[in-house]
N, C-alpha and C. Protein backbone atom coordinates (compact mmCIF):
# COMPACT_ATOMS: atom_id res chain seq x y z
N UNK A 1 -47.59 -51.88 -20.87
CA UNK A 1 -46.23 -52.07 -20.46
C UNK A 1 -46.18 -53.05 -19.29
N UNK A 2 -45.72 -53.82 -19.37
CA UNK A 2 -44.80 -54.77 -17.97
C UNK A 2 -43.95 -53.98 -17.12
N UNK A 3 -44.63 -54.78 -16.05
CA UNK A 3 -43.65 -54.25 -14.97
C UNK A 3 -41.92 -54.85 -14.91
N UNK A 4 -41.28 -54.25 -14.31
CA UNK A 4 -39.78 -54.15 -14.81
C UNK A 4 -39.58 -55.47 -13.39
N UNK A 5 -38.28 -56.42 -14.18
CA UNK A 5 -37.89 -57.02 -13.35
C UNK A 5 -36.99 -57.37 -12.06
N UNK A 6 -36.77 -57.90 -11.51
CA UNK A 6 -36.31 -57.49 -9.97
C UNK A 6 -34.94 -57.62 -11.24
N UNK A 7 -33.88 -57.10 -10.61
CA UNK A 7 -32.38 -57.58 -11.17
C UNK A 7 -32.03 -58.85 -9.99
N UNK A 8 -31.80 -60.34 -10.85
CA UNK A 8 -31.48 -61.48 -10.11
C UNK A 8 -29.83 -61.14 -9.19
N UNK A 9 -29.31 -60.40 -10.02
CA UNK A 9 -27.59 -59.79 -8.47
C UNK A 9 -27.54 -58.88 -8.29
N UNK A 10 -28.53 -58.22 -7.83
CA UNK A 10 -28.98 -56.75 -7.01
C UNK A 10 -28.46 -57.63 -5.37
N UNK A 11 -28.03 -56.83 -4.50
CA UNK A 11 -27.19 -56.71 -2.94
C UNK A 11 -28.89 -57.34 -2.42
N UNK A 12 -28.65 -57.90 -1.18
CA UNK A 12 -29.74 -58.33 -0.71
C UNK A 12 -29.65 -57.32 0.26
N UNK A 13 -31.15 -57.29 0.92
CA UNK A 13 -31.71 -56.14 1.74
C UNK A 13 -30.82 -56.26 2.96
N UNK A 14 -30.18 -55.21 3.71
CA UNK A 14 -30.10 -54.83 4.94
C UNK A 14 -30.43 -55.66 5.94
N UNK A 15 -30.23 -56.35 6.94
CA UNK A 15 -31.08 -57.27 8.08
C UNK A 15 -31.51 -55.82 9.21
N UNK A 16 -32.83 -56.21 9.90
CA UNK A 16 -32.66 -54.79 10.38
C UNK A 16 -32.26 -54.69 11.79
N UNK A 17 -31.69 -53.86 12.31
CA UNK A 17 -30.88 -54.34 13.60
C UNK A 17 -31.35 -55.12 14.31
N UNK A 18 -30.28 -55.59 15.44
CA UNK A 18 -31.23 -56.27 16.52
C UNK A 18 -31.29 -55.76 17.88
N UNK A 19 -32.53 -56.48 18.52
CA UNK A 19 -33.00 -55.77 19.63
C UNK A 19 -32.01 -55.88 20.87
N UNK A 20 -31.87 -55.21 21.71
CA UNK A 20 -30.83 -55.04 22.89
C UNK A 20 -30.80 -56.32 23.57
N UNK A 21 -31.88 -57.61 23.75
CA UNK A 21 -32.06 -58.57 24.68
C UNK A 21 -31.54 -59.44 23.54
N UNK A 22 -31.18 -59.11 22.40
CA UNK A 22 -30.94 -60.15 21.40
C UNK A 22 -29.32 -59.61 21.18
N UNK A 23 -29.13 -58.82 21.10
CA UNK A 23 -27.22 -58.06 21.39
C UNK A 23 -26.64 -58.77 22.14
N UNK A 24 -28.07 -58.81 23.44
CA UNK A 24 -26.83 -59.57 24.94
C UNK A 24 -26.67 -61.13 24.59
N UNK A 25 -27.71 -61.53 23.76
CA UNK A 25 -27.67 -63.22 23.37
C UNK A 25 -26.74 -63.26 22.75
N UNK A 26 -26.64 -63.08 21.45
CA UNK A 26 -25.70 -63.14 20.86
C UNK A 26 -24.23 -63.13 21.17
N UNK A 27 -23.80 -62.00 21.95
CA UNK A 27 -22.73 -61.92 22.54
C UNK A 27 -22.26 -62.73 23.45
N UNK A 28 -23.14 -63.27 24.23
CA UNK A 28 -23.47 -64.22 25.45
C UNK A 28 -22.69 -65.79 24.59
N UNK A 29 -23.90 -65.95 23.58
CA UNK A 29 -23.26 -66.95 22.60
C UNK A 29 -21.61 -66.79 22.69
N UNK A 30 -20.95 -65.58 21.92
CA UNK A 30 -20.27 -65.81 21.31
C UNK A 30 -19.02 -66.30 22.69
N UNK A 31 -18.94 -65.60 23.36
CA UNK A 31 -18.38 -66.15 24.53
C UNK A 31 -18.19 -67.39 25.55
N UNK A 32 -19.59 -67.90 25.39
CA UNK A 32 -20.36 -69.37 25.86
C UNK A 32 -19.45 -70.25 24.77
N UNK A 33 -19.69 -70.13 23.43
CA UNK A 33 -19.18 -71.26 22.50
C UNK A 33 -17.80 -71.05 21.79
N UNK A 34 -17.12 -69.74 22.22
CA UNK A 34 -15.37 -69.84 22.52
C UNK A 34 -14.51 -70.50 23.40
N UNK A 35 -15.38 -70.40 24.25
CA UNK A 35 -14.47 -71.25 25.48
C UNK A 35 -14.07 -72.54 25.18
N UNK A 36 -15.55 -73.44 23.94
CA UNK A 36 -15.50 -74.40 23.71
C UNK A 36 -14.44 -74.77 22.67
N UNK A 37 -14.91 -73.99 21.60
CA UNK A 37 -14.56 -74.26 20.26
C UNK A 37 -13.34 -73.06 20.16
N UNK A 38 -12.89 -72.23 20.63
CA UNK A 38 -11.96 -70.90 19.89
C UNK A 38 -12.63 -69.98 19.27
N UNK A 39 -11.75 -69.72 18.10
CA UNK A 39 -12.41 -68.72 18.06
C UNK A 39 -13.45 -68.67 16.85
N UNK A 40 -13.69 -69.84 16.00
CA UNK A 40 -14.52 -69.94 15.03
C UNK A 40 -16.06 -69.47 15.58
N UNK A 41 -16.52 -69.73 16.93
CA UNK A 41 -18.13 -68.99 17.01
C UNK A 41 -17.97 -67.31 16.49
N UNK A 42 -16.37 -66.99 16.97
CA UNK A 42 -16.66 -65.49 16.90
C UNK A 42 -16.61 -64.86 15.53
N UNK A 43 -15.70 -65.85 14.72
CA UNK A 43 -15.66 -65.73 13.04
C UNK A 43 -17.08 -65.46 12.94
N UNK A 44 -17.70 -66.31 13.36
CA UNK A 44 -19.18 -67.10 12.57
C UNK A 44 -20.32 -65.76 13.31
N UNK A 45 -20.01 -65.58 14.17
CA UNK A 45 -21.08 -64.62 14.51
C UNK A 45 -20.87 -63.28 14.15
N UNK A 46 -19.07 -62.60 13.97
CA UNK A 46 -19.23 -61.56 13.14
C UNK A 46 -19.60 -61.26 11.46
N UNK A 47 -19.39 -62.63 11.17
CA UNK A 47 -20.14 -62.69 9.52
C UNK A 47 -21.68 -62.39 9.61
N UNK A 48 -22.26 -63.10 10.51
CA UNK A 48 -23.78 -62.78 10.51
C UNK A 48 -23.74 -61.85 10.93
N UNK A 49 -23.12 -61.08 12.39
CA UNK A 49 -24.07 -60.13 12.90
C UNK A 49 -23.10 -58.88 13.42
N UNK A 50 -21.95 -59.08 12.44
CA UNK A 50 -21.36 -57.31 12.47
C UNK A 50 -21.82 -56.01 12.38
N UNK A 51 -23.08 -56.57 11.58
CA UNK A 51 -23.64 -54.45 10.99
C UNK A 51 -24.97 -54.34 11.46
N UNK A 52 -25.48 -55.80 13.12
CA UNK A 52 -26.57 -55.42 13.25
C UNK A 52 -26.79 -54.90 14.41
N UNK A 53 -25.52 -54.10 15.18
CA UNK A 53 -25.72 -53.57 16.43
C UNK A 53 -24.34 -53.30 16.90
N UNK A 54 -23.93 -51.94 17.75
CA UNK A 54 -22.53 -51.97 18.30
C UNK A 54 -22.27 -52.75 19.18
N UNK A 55 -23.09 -53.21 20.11
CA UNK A 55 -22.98 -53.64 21.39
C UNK A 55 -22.59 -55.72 20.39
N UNK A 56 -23.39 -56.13 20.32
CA UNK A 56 -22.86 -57.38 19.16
C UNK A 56 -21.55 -57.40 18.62
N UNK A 57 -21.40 -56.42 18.30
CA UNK A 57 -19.99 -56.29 17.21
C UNK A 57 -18.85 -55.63 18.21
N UNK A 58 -18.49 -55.30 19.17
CA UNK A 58 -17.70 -55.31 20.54
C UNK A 58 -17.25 -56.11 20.50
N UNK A 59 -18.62 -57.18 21.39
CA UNK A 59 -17.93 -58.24 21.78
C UNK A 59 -17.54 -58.97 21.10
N UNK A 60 -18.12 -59.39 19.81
CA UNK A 60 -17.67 -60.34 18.61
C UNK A 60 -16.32 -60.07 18.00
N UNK A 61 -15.88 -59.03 18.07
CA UNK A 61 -14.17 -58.68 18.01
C UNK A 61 -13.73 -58.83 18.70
N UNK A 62 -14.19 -58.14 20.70
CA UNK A 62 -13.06 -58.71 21.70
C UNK A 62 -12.73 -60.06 21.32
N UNK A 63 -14.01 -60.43 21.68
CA UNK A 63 -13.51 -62.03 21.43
C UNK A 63 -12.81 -62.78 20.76
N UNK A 64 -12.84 -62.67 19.41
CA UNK A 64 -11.99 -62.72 18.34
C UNK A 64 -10.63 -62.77 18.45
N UNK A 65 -10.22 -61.53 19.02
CA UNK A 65 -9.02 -60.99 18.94
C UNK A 65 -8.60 -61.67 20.22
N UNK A 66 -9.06 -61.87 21.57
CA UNK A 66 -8.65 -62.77 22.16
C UNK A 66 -8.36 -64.09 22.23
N UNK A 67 -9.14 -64.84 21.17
CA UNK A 67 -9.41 -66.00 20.71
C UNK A 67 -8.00 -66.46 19.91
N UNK A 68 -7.50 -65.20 19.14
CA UNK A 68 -6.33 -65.23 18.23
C UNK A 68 -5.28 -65.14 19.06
N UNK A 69 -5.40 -64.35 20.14
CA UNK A 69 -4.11 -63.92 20.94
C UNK A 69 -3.70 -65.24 21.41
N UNK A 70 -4.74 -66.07 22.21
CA UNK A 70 -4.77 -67.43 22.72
C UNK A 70 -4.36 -68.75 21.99
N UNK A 71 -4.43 -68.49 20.82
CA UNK A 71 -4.10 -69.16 19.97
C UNK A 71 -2.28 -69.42 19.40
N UNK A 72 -2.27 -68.00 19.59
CA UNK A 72 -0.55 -67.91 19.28
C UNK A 72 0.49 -68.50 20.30
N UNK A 73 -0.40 -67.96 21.32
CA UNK A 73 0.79 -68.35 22.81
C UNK A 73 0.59 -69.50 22.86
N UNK A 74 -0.49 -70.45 22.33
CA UNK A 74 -0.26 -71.75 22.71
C UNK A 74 0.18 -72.58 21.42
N UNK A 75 0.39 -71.82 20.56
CA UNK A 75 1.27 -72.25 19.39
C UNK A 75 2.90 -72.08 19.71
N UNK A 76 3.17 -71.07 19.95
CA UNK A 76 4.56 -70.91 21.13
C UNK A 76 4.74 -71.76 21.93
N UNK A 77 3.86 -71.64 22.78
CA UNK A 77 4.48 -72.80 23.99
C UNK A 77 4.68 -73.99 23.55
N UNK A 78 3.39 -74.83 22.33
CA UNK A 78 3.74 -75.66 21.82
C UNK A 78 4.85 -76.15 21.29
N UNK A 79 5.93 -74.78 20.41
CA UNK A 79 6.93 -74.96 19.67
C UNK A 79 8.03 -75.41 20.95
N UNK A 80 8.00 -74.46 22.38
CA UNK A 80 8.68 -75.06 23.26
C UNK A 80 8.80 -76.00 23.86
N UNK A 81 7.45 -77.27 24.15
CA UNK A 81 7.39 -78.33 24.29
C UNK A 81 8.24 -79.42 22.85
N UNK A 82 8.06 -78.73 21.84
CA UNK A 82 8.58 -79.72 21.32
C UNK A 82 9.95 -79.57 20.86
N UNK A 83 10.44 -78.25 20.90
CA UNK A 83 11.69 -78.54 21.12
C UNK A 83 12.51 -79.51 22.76
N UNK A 84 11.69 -79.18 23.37
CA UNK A 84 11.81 -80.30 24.72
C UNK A 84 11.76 -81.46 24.48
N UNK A 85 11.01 -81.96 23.70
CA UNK A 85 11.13 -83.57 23.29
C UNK A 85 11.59 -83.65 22.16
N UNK A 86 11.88 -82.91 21.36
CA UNK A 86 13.60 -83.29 20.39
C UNK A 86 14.56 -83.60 21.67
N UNK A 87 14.90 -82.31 22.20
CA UNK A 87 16.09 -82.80 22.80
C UNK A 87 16.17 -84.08 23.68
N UNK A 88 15.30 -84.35 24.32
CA UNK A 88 15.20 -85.62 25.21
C UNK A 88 15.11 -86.77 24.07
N UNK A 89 14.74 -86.74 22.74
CA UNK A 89 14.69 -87.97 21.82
C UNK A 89 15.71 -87.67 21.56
N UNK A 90 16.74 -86.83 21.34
CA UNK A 90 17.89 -86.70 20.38
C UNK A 90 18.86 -87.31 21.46
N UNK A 91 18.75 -86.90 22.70
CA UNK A 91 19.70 -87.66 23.89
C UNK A 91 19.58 -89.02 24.27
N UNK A 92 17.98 -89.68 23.66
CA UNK A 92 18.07 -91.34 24.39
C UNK A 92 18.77 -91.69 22.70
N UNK A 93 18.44 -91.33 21.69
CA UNK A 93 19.49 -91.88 20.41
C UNK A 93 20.90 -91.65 20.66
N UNK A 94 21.20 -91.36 21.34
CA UNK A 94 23.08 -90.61 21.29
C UNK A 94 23.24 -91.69 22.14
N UNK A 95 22.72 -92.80 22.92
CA UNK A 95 23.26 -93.82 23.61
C UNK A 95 23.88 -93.57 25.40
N UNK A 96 22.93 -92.40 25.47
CA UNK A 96 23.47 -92.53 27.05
C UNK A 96 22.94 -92.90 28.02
N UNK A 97 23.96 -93.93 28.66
CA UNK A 97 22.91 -95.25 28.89
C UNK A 97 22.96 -94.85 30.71
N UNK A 98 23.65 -93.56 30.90
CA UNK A 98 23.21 -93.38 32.45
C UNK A 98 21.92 -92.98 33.07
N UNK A 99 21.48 -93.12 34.18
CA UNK A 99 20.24 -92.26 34.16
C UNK A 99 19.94 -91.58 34.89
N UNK A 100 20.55 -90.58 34.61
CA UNK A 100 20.40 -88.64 34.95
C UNK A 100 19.04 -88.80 34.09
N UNK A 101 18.24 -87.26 34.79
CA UNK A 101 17.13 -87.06 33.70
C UNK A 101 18.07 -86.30 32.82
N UNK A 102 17.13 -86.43 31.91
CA UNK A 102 17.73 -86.03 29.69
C UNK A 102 17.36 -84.62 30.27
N UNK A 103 18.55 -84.31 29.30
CA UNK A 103 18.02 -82.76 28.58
C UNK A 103 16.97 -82.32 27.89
N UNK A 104 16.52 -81.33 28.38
CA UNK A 104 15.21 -81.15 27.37
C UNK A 104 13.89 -81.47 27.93
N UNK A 105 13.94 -82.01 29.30
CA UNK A 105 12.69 -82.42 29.67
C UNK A 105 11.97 -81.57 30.55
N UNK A 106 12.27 -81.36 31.21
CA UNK A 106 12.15 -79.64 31.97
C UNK A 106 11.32 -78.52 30.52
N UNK A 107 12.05 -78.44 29.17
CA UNK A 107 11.46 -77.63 28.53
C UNK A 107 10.28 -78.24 28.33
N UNK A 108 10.18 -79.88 28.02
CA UNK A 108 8.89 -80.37 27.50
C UNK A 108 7.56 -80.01 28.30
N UNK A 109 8.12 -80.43 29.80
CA UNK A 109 6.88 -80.16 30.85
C UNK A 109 6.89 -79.07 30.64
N UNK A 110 7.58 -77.66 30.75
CA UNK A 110 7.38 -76.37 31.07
C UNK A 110 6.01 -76.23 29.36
N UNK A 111 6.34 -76.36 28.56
CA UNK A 111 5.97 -76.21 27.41
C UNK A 111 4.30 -76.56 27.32
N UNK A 112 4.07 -77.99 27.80
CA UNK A 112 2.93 -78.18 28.06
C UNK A 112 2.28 -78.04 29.41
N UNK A 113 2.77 -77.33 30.45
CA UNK A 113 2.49 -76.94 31.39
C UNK A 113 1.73 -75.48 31.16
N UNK A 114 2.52 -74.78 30.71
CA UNK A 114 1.84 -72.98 29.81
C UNK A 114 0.97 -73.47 28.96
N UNK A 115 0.65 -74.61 27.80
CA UNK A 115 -0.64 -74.45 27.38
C UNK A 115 -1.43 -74.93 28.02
N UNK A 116 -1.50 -75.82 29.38
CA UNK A 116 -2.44 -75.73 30.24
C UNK A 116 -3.18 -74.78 31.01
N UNK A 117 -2.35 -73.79 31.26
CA UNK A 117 -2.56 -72.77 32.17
C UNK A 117 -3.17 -71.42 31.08
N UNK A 118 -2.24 -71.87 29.87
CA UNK A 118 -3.52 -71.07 28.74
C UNK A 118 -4.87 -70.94 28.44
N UNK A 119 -5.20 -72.43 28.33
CA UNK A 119 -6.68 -73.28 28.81
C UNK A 119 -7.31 -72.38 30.02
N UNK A 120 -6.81 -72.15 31.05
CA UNK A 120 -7.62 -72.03 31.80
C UNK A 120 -7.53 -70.71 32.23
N UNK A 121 -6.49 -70.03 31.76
CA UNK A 121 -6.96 -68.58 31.43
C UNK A 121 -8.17 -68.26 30.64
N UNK A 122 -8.28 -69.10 29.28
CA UNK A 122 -9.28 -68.75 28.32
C UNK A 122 -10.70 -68.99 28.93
N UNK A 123 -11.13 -70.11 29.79
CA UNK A 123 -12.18 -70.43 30.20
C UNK A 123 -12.13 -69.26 31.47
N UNK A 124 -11.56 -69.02 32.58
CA UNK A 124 -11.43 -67.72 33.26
C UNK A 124 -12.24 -66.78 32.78
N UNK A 125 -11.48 -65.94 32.11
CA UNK A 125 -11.72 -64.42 30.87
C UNK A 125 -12.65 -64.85 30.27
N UNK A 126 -13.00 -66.01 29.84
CA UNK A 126 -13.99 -66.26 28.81
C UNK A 126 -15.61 -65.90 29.49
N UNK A 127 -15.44 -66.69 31.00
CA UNK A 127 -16.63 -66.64 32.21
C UNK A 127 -16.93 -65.71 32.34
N UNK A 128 -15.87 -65.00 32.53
CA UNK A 128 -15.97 -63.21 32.94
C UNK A 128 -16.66 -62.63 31.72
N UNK A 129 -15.89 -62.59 30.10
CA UNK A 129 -16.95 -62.11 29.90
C UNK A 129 -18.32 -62.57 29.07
N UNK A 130 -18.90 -63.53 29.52
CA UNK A 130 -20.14 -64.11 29.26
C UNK A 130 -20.76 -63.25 30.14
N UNK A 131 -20.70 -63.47 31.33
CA UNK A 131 -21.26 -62.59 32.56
C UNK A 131 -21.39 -61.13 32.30
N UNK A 132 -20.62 -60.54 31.73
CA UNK A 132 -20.46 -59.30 31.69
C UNK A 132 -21.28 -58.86 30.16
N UNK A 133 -21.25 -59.70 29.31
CA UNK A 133 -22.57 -59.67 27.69
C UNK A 133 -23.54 -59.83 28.13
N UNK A 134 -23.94 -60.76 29.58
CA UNK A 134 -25.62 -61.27 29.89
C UNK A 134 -26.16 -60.05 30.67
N UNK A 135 -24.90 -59.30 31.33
CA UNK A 135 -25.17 -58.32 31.83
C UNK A 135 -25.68 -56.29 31.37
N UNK A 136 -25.61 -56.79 29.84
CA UNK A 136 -25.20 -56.10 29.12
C UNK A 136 -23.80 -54.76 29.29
N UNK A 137 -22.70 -54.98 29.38
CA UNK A 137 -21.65 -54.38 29.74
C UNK A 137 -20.65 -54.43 28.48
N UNK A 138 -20.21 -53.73 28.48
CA UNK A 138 -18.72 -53.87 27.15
C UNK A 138 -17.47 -54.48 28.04
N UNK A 139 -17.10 -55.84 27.48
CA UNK A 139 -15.80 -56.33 28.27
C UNK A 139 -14.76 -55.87 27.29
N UNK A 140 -13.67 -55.83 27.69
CA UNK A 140 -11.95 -55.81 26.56
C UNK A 140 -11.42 -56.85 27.41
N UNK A 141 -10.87 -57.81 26.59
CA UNK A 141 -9.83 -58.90 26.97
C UNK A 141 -8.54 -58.41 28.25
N UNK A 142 -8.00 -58.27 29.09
CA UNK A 142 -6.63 -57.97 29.23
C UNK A 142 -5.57 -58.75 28.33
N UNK A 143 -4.77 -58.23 27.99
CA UNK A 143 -3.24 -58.97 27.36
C UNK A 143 -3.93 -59.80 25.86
N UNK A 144 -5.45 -59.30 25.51
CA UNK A 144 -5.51 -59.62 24.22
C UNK A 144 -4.80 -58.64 23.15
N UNK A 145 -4.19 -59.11 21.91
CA UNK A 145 -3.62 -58.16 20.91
C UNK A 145 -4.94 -58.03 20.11
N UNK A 146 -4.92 -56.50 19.39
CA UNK A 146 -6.35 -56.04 18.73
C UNK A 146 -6.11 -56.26 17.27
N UNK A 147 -6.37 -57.70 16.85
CA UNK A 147 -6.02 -58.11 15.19
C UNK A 147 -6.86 -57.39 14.66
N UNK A 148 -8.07 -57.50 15.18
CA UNK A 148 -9.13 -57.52 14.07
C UNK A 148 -10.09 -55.97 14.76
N UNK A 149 -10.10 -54.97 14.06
CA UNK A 149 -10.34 -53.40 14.63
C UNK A 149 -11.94 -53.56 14.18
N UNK A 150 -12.57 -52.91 15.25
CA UNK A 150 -13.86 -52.50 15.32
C UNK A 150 -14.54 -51.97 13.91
């Protein structure tokens, strides 16, 4: 008799956890290369390394979910900047040829003023918690919303 064959779409093996100095890397990562990029490191690192440790998979959701939160408000503010420069384009077309500042410009700056200050919230919180993964510690975002559950 022959020996029986592997089945070619049998589940591939388990990865087997990882070690605690490799939890804090990882996490360390995922925080280090959000600040840069958003939140795609944290996509990318909970696909690989969700089921290989709690302490990994924490932070790879805080992050996440902060990454998303950050994302919205500066999609908002965005929408308010540009309703700010409609209105200031819609007022130099209407022909008014005095020069008061336009309407609408106040919203534009305010608009891109908050996604500045978004920016540098994210790099902030982000510092904090790199520091706090190298340290091995569990961070939670403040004022992040929890999209994506443990």
């Amino acid at each position: 008799m022959s020996t029986p064959q592997p089945n070619p779409y049998a589940q591939p093996s388990t990865q087997p956890p990882l070690q605690p100095g490799e939890e804090r890397q990882y996490s360390l990562l995922t925080h280090l290369l959000s600040i840069f990029f958003g939140f795609i490191p944290a996509v990318i690192f909970f696909v690989l390394y969700r089921d290989r440790g709690p302490f990994v998979r924490n932070h790879v959701v805080t992050e996440w979910n902060f990454q998303l939160t950050a994302l919205i408000v500066q999609v908002l503010f965005g929408v308010v900047a540009v309703i700010g420069w409609a209105t200031v384009f819609a007022s130099g077309l209407s022909g008014a040829s005095d020069h008061r500042v336009p309407p609408g410009i106040g919203l534009f700056f305010l608009g891109y003023v908050l996604i500045f200050a978004t920016q540098i919230v994210r790099v902030i919180f982000g510092s904090v918690a790199t520091v706090a993964a190298n340290r091995g510690r569990f961070y939670r975002y403040p004022l992040a919303v929890r999209f994506v559950k443990e």
